[in-house]
Protein backbone atom coordinates (compact mmCIF):
# COMPACT_ATOMS: atom_id res chain seq x y z
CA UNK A 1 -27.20 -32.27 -2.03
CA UNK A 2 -26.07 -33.31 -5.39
CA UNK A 3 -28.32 -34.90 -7.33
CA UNK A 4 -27.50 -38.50 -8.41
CA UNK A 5 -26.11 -39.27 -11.94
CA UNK A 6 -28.39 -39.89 -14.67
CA UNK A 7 -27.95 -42.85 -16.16
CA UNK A 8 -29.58 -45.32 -18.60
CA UNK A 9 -29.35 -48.78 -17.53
CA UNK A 10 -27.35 -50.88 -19.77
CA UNK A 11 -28.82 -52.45 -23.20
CA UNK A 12 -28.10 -55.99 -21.84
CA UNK A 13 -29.15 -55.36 -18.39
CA UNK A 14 -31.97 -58.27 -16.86
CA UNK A 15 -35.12 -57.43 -16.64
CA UNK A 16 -35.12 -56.02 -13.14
CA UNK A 17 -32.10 -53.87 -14.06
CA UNK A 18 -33.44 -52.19 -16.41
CA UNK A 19 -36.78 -51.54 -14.92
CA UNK A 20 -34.69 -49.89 -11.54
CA UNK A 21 -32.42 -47.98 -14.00
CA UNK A 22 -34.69 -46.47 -15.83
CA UNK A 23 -36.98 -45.15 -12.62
CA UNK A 24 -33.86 -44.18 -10.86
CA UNK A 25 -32.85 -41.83 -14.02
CA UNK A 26 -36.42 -40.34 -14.04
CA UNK A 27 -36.27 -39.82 -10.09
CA UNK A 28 -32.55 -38.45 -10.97
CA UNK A 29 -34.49 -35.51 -13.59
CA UNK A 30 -36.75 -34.47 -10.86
CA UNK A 31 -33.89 -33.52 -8.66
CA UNK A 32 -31.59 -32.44 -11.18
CA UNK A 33 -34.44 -29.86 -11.65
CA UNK A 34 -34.34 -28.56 -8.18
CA UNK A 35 -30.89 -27.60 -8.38
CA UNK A 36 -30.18 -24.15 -8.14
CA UNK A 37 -33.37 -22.85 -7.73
CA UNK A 38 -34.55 -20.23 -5.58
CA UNK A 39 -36.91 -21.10 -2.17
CA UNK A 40 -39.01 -18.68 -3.68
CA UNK A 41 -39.31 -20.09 -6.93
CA UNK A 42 -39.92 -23.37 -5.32
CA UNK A 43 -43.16 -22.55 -4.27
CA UNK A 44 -44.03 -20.09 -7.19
CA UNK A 45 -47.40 -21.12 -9.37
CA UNK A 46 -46.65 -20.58 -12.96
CA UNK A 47 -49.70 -22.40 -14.33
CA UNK A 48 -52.86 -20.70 -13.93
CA UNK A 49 -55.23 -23.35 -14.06
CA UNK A 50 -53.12 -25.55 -11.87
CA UNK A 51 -51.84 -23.27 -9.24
CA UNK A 52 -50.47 -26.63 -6.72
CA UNK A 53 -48.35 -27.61 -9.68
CA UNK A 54 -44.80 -25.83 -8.50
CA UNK A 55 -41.53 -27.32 -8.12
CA UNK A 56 -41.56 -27.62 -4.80
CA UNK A 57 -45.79 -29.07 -5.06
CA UNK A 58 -44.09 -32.16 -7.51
CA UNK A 59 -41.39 -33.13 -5.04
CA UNK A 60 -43.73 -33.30 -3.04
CA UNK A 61 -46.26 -35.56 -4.83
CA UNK A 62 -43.29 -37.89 -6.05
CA UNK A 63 -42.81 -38.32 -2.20
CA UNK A 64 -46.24 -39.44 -1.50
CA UNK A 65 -46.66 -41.48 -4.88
CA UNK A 66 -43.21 -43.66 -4.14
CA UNK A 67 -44.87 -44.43 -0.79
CA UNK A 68 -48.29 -44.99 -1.75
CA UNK A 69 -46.99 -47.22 -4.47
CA UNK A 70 -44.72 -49.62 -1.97
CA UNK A 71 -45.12 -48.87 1.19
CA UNK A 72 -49.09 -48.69 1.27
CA UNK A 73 -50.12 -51.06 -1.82
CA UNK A 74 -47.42 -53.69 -2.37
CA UNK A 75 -46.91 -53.78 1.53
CA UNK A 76 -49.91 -53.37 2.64
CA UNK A 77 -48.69 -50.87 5.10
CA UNK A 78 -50.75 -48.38 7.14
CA UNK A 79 -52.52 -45.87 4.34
CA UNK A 80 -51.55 -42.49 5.85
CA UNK A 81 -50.69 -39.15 4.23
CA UNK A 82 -52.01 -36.51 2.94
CA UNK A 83 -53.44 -38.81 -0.21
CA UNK A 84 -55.37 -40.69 2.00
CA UNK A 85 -56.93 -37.80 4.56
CA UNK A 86 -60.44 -36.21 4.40
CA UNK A 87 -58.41 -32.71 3.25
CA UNK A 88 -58.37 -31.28 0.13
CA UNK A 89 -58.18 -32.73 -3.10
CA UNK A 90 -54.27 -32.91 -4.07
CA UNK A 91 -53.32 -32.45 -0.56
CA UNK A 92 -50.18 -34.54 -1.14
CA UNK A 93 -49.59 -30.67 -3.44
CA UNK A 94 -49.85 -28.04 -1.00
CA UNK A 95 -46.46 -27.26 0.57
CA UNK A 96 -46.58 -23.80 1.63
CA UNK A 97 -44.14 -23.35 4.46
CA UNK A 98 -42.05 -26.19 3.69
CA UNK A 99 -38.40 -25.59 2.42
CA UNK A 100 -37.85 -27.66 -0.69
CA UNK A 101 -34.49 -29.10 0.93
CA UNK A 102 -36.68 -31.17 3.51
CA UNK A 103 -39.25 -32.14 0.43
CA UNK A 104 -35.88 -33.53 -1.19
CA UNK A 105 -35.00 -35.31 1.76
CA UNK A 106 -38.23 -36.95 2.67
CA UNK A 107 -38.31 -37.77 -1.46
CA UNK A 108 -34.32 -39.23 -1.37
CA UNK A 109 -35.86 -41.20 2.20
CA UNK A 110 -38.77 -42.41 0.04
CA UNK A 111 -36.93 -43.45 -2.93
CA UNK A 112 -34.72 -45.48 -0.67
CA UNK A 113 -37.14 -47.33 1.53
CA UNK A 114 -38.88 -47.79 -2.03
CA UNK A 115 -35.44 -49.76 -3.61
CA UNK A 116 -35.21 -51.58 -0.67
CA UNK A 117 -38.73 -53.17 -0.93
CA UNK A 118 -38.15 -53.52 -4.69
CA UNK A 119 -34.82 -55.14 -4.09
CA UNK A 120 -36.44 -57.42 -1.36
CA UNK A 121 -39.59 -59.04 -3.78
CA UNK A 122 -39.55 -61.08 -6.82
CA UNK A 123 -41.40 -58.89 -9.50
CA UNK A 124 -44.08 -60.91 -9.94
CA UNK A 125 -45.01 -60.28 -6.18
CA UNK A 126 -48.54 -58.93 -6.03
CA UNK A 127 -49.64 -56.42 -3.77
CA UNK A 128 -51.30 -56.76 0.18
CA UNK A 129 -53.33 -54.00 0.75
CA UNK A 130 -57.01 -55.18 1.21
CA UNK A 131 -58.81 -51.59 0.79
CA UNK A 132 -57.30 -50.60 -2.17
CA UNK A 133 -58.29 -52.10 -5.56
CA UNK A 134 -54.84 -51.16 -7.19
CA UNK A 135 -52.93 -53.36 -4.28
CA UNK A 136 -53.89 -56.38 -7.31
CA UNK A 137 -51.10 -55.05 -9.25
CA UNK A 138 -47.75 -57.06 -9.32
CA UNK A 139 -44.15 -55.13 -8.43
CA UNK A 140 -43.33 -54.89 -12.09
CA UNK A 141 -46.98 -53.12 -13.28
CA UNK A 142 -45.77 -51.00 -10.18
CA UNK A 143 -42.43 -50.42 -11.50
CA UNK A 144 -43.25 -50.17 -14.93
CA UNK A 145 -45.85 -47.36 -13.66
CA UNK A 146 -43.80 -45.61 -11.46
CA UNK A 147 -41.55 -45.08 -14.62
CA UNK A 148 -44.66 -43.59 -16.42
CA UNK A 149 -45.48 -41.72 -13.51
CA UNK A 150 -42.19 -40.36 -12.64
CA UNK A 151 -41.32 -39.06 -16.23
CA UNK A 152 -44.76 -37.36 -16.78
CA UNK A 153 -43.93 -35.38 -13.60
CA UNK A 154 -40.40 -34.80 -14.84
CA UNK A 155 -42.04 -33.40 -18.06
CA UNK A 156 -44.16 -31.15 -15.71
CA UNK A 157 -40.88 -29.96 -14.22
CA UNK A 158 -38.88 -28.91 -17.26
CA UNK A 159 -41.82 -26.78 -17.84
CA UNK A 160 -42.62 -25.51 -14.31
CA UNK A 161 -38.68 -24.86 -14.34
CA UNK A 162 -38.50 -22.66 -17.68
CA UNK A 163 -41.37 -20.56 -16.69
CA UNK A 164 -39.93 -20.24 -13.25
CA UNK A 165 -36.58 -18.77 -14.05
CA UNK A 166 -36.14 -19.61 -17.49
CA UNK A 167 -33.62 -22.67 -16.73
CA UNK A 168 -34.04 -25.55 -19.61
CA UNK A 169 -32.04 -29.03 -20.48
CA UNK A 170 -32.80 -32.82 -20.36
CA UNK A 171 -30.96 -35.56 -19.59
């Protein structure tokens, strides 16, 4: 799968635009930095003090996050996953036995179903879910977090990447 293009939305761009273009270039970085590595390296902890935080650990997370975010929150859709299970603290982390290619897909499926909700709202829509505190949020605190949330992770990556197999670049 090539990743998409990363772009920067245009300097005119509405408001809406802009906020889309700029998460879909972060989510764009994140799978830019799976490209070309290893299945091994995927799944190799780097970090000693954070031994969940691998490539294939982030995908993984970014997958659970976009849903959380729309799907669960703004929706008000069923909370499942491993976020929301008695397991262990940063479940939504441990991949072992899962080939990054399917973490990809489930993120690319993710990403999707999360434009088409975004496409679908006025930004100003707030969100549904009663048992969640953070559903009070409207779509654009949600996009404009996402954006946060999404870069910081792509940070995380260019490290994880480096010290993986010594790969570098942004943007």
């Amino acid at each position: 799968m090539t990743p998409p293009p990363r772009i920067r939305p245009p300097y005119d761009a509405d408001e809406r635009t802009q906020l889309v273009g700029w998460l879909d270039m972060q989510r764009a970085i994140i799978r830019w930095k799976c490209e070309g590595v290893s299945e091994e390296d995927a799944h190799r902890s780097v970090l000693p003090t954070s031994p969940l935080m691998t490539i294939a650990g982030i995908v993984s997370h970014m997958r659970w996050v976009e849903h959380c975010w729309f799907e669960v929150l703004l929706l008000g859709r069923k909370a499942e996953g491993p976020q929301f299970d008695d397991g262990p603290e940063d479940a939504d982390l441990i991949v072992d036995g899962i080939p990054l290619a399917q973490l990809l897909e489930e993120y690319e499926r993710s990403c999707e179903v999360s434009n088409e909700i975004i496409a679908s709202l006025p930004l100003d829509t707030v969100g549904k879910h009663p048992d969640f505190g953070a559903a009070a949020a409207s779509l654009r605190w949600m996009l404009l977090h996402m954006i946060e949330e999404t870069a910081r992770h792509a940070g995380h990556m260019d490290t994880v990447r480096e010290l993986v197999d010594g790969e570098k670049g942004y943007y």
